[in-house]
C-alpha atoms as a PDB file:
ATOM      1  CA  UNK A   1     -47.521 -78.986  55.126  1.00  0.00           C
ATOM      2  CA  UNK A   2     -47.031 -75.277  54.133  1.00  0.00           C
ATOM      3  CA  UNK A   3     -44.206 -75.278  56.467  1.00  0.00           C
ATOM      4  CA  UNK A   4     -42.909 -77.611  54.903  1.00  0.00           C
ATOM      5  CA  UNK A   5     -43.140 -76.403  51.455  1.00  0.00           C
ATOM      6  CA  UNK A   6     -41.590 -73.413  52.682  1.00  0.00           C
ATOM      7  CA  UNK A   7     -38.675 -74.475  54.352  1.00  0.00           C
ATOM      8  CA  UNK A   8     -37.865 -76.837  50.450  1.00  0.00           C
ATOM      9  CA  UNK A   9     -37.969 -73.515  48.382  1.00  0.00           C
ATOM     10  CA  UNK A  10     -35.855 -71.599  51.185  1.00  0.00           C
ATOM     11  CA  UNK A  11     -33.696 -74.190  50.703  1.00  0.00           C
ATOM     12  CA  UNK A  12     -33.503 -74.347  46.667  1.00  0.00           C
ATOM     13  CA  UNK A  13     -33.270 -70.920  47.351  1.00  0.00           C
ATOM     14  CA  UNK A  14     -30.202 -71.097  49.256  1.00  0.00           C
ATOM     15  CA  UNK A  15     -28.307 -74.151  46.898  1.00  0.00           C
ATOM     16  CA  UNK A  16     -28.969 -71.534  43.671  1.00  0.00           C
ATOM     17  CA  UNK A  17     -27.715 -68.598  46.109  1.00  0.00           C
ATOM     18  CA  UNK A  18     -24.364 -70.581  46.965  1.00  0.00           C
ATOM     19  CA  UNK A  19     -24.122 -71.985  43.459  1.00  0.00           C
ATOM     20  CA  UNK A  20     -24.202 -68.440  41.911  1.00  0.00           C
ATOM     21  CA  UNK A  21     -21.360 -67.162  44.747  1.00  0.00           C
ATOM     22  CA  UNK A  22     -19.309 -69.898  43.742  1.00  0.00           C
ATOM     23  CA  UNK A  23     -19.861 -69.351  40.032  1.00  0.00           C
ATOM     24  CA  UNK A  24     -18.890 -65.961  40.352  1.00  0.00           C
ATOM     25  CA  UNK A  25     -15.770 -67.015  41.870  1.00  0.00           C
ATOM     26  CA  UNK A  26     -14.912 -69.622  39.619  1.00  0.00           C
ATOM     27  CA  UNK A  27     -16.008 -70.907  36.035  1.00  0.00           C
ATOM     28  CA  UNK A  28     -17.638 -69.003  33.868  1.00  0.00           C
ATOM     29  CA  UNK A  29     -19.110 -66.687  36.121  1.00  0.00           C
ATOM     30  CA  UNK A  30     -15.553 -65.591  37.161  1.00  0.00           C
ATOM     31  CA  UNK A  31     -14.074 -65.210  33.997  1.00  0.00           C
ATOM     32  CA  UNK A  32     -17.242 -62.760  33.134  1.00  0.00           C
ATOM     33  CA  UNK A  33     -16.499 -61.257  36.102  1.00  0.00           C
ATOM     34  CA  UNK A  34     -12.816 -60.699  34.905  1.00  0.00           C
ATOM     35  CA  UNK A  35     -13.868 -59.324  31.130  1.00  0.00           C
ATOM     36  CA  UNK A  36     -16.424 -56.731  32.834  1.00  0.00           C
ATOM     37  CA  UNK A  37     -13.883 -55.515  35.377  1.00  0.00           C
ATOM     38  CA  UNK A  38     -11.167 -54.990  32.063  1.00  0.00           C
ATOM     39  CA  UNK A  39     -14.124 -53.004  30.570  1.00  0.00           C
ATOM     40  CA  UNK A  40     -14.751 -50.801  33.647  1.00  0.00           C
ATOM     41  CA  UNK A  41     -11.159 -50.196  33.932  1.00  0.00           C
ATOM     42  CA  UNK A  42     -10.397 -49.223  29.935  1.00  0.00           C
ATOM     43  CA  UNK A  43     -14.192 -47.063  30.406  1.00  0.00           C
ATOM     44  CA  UNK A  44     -12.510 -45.184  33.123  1.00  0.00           C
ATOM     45  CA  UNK A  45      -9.234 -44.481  31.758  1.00  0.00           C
ATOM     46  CA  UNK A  46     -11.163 -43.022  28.669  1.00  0.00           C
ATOM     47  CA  UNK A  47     -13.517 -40.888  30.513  1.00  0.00           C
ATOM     48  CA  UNK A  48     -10.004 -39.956  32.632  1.00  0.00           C
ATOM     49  CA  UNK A  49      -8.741 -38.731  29.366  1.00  0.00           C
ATOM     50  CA  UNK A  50     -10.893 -37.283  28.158  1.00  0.00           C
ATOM     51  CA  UNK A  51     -11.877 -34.917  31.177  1.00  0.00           C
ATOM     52  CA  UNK A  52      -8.065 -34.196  31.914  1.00  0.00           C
ATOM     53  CA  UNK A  53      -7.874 -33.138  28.551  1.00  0.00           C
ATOM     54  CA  UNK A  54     -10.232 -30.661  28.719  1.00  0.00           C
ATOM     55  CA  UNK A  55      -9.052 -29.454  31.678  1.00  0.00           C
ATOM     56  CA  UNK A  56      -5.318 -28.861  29.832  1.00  0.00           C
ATOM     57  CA  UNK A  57      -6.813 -26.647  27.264  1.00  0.00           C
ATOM     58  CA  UNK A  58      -9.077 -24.437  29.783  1.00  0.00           C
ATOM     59  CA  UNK A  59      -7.438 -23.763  33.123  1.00  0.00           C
ATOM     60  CA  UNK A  60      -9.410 -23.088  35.926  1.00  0.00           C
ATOM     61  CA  UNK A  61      -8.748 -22.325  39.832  1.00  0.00           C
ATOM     62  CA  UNK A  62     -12.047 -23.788  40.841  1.00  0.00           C
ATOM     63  CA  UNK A  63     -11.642 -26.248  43.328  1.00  0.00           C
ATOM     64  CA  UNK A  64     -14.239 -28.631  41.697  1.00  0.00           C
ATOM     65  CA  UNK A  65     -12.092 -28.665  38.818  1.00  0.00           C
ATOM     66  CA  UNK A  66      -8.625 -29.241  41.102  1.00  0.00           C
ATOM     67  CA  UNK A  67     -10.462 -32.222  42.817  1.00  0.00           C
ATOM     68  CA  UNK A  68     -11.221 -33.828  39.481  1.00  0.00           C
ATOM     69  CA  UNK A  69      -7.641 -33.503  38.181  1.00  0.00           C
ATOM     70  CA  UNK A  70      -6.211 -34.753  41.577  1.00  0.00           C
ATOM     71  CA  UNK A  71      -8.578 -37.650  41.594  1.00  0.00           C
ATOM     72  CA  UNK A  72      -7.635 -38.889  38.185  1.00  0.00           C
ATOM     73  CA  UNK A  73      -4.254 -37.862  38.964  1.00  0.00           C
ATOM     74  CA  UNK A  74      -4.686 -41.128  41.042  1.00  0.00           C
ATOM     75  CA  UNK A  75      -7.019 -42.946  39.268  1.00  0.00           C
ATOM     76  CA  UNK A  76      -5.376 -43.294  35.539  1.00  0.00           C
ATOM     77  CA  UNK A  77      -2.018 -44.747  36.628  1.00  0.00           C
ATOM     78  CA  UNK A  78      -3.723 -47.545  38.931  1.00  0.00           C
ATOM     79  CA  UNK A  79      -6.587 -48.553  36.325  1.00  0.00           C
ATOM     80  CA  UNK A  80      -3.744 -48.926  34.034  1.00  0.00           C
ATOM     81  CA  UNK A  81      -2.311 -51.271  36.047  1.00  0.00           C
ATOM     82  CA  UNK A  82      -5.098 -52.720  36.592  1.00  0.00           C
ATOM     83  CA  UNK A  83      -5.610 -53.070  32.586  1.00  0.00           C
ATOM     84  CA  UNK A  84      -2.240 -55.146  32.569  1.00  0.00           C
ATOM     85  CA  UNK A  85      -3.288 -57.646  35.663  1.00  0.00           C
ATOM     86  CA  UNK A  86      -6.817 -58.202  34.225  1.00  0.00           C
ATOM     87  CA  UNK A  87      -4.739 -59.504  30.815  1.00  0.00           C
ATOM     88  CA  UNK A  88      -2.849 -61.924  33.283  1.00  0.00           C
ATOM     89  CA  UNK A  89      -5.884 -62.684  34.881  1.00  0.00           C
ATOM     90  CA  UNK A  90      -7.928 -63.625  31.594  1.00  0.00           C
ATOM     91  CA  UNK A  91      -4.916 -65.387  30.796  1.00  0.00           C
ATOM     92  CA  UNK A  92      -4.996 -67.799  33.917  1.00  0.00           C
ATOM     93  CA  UNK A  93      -8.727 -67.881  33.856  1.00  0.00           C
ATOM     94  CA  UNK A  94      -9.142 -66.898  37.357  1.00  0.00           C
ATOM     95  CA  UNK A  95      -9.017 -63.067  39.312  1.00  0.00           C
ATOM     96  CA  UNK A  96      -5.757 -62.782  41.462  1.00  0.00           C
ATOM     97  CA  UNK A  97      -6.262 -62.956  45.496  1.00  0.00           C
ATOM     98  CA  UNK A  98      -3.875 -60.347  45.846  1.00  0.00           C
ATOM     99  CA  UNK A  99      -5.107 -57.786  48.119  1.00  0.00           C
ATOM    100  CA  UNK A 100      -2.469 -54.748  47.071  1.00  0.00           C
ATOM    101  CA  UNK A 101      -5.196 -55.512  43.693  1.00  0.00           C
ATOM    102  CA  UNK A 102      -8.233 -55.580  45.652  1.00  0.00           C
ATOM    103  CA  UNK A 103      -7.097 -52.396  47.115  1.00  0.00           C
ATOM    104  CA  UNK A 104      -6.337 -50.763  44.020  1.00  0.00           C
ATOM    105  CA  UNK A 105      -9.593 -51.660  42.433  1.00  0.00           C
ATOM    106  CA  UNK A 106     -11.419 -49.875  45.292  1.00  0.00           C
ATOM    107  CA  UNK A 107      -8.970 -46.614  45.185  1.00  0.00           C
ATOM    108  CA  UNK A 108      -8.758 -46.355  41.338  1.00  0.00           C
ATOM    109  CA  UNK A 109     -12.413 -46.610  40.674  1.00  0.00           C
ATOM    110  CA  UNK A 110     -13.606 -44.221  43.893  1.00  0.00           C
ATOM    111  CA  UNK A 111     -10.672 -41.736  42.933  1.00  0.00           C
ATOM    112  CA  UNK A 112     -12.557 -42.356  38.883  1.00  0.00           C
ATOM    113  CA  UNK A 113     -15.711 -41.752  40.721  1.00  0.00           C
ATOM    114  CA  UNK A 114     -14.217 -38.487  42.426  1.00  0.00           C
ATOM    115  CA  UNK A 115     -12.897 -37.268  39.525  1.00  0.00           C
ATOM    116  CA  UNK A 116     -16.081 -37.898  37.145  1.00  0.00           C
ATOM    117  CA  UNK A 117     -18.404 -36.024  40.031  1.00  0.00           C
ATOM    118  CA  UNK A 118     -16.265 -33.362  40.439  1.00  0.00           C
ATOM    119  CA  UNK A 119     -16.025 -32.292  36.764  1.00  0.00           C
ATOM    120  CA  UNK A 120     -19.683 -32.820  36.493  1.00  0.00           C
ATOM    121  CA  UNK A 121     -19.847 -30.256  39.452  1.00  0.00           C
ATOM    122  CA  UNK A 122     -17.723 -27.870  37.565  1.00  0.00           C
ATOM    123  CA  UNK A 123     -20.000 -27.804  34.907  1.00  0.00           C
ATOM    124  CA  UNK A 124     -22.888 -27.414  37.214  1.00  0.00           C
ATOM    125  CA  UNK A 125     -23.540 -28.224  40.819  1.00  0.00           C
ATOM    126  CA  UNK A 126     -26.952 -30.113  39.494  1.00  0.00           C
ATOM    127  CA  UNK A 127     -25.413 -31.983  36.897  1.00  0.00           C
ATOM    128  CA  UNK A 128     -22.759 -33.650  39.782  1.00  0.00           C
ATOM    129  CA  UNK A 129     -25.737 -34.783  42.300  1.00  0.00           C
ATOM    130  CA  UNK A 130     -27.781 -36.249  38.978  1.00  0.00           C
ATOM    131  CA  UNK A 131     -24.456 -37.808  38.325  1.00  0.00           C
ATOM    132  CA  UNK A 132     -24.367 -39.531  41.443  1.00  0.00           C
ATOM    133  CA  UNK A 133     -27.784 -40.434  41.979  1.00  0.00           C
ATOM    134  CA  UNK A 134     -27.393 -42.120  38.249  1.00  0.00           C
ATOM    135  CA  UNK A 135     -24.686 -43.827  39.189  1.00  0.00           C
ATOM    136  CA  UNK A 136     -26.510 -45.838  42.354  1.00  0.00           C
ATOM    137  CA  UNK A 137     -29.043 -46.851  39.992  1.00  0.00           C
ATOM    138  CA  UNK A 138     -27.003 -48.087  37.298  1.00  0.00           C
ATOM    139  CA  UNK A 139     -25.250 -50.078  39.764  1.00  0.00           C
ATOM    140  CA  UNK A 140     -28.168 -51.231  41.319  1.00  0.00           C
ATOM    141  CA  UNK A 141     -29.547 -52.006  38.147  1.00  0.00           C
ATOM    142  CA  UNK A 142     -26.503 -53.786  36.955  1.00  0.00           C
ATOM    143  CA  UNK A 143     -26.038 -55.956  40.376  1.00  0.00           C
ATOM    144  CA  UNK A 144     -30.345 -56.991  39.812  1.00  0.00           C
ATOM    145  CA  UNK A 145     -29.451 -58.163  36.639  1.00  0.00           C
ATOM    146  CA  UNK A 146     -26.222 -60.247  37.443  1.00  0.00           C
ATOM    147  CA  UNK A 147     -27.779 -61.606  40.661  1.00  0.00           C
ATOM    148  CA  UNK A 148     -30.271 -62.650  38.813  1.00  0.00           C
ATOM    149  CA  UNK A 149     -28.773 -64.127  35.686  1.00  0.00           C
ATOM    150  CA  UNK A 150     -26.755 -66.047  38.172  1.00  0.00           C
ATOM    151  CA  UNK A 151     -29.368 -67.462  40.811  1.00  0.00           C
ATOM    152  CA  UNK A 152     -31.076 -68.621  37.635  1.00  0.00           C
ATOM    153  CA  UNK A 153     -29.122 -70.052  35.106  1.00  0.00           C
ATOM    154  CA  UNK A 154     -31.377 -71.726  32.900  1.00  0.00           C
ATOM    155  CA  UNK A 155     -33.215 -69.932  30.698  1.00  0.00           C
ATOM    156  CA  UNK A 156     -36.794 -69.591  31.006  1.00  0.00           C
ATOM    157  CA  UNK A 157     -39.173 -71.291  28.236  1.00  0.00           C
ATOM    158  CA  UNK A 158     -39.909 -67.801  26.689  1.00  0.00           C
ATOM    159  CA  UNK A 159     -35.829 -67.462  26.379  1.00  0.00           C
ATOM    160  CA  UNK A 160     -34.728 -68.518  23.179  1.00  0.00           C
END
């Protein structure tokens, strides 16, 4: 009988699992997905901007600070692309399959990555390994929450 039980709520488990997937793709879920990534993208060109132009006004010939100029050297002109296919895609109500986009997203935002790390490091070595470690946990923290906003989609009756 416990077996049984068992095998039910692995099962529910599953259904929410690929209901929450296919959300994500589609519906709501993907056109969350879609506002979120235009966020990241304009948050990253900012952040860009702002560390390039501090790099303009002070010079320096420390590599940390060539690597984050290089790095955003890459990253600004894609995310700004990217800003002008996530309008199309809010527009249409559904993320592009494209994979020159796909491949984009993963170069801009690692190159944004670079480029944030590496100016931390110029600053201090400290500050660019806090940096990092930071940024796993806020990504961890935000893929906990999403996951589990989407595996359960009705509120609980504490929720308002």
């Amino acid at each position: 009988m416990a077996l049984g039980a068992e095998a039910i709520a692995k099962e529910r488990l599953e259904a929410q699992a690929n209901r929450a997937a296919a959300n994500a793709r589609t519906g709501a879920g993907g056109e969350e997905s879609i506002r979120q990534s235009g966020l990241i993208y304009a948050g990253l060109i900012g952040i860009g901007v702002v560390i390039v132009q501090g790099f303009l006004e002070a010079p320096s010939d420390d590599v940390s600070a060539r690597v984050s100029m290089i790095a955003f050297s890459v990253a600004i002109p894609l995310l700004a692309a990217l800003v002008l296919v996530n309008r199309q895609e809010t527009f249409r109500r559904r993320p592009t399959p494209a994979m020159s986009v796909t491949m984009a997203q993963v170069v801009a935002q690692g190159a944004a990555l670079v480029g944030i790390v590496a100016a931390f490091w110029h600053i201090d070595l400290i500050a660019g390994v806090v940096f990092v470690a930071a940024a796993f946990v806020g990504l961890f923290v935000h893929s906990a929450g999403w996951w589990r906003l989407e595996r359960d989609p009705e509120p609980s009756p504490s929720e308002p």
